[in-house]
Protein backbone atom coordinates (compact mmCIF):
# COMPACT_ATOMS: atom_id res chain seq x y z
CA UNK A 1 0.00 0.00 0.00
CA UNK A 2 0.94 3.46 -0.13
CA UNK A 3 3.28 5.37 2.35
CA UNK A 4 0.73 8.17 2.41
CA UNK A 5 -1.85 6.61 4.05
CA UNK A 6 -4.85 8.59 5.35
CA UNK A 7 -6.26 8.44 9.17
CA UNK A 8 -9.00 6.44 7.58
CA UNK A 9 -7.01 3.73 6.20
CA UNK A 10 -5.69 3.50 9.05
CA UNK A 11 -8.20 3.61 11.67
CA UNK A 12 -10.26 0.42 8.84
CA UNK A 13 -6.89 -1.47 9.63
CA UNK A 14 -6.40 -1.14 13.27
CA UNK A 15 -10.79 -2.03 13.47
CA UNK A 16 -9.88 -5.12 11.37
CA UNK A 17 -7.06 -5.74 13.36
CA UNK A 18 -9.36 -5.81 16.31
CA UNK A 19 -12.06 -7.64 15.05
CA UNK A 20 -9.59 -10.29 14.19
CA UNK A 21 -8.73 -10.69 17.78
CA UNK A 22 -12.05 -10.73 18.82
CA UNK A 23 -12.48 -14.04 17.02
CA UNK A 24 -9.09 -15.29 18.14
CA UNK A 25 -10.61 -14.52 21.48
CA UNK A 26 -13.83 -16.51 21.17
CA UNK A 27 -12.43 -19.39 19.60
CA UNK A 28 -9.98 -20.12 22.47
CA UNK A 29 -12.57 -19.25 25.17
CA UNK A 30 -14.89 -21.97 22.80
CA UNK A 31 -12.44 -24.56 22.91
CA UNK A 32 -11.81 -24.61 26.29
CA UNK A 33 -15.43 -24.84 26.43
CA UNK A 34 -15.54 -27.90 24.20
CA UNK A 35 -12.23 -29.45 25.91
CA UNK A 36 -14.48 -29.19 29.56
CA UNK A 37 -17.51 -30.70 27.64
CA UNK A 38 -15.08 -33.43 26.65
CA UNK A 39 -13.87 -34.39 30.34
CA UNK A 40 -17.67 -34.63 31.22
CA UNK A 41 -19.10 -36.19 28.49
CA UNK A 42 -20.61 -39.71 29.49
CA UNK A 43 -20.29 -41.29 26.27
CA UNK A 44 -16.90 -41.79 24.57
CA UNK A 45 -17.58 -40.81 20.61
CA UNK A 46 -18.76 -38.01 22.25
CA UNK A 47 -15.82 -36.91 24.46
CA UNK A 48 -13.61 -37.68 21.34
CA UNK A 49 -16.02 -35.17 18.85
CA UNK A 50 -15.78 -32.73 21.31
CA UNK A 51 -11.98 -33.37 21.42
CA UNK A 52 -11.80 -32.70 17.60
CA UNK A 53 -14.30 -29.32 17.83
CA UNK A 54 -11.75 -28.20 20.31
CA UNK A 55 -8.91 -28.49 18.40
CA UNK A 56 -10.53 -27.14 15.01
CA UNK A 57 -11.43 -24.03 17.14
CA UNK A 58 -7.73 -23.93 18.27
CA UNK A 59 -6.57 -24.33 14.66
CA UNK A 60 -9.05 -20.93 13.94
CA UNK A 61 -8.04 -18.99 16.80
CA UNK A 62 -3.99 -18.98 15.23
CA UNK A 63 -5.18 -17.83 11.86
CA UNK A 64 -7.12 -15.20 13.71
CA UNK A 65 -4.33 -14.17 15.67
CA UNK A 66 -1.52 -14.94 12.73
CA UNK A 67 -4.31 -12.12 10.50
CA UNK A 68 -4.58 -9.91 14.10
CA UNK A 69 -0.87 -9.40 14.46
CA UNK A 70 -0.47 -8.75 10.35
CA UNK A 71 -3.53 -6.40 10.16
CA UNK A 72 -1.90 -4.01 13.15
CA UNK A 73 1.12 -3.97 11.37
CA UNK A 74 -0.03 -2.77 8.42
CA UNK A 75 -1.82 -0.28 10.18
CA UNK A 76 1.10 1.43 11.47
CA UNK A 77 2.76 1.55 8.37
């Protein structure tokens, strides 16, 4: 992007940069949800599904904060 970038540009970066943190956010607070459901499931497929959730929601949560860190970079460029 340009070198000249205007307070606007700016500002849309840091929000996305925030937003993207946000979701890093809820997806680790969601799998710890889904790791807890897995310790207290009663049936085994189900502990193990859970298991998986969890660690797809982990998986999300590093692109989130990979784009986070990236997005507040650019934004103070």
């Amino acid at each position: 992007m340009s070198e000249n970038k205007s307070i606007g540009e700016r500002l849309g970066e840091a929000a996305d940069s925030v937003k993207s943190k946000v979701n890093e956010l809820g997806d680790r607070a969601s799998a710890n949800v889904r790791d807890a459901q897995a310790e207290t499931a009663d049936n085994p497929v189900e502990g193990a599904v859970r298991k998986g959730q969890a660690a797809y929601d982990r998986a999300k949560a590093e692109v989130h904060e990979e784009r986070s860190e990236r997005q507040a970079d650019e934004a103070s460029r």
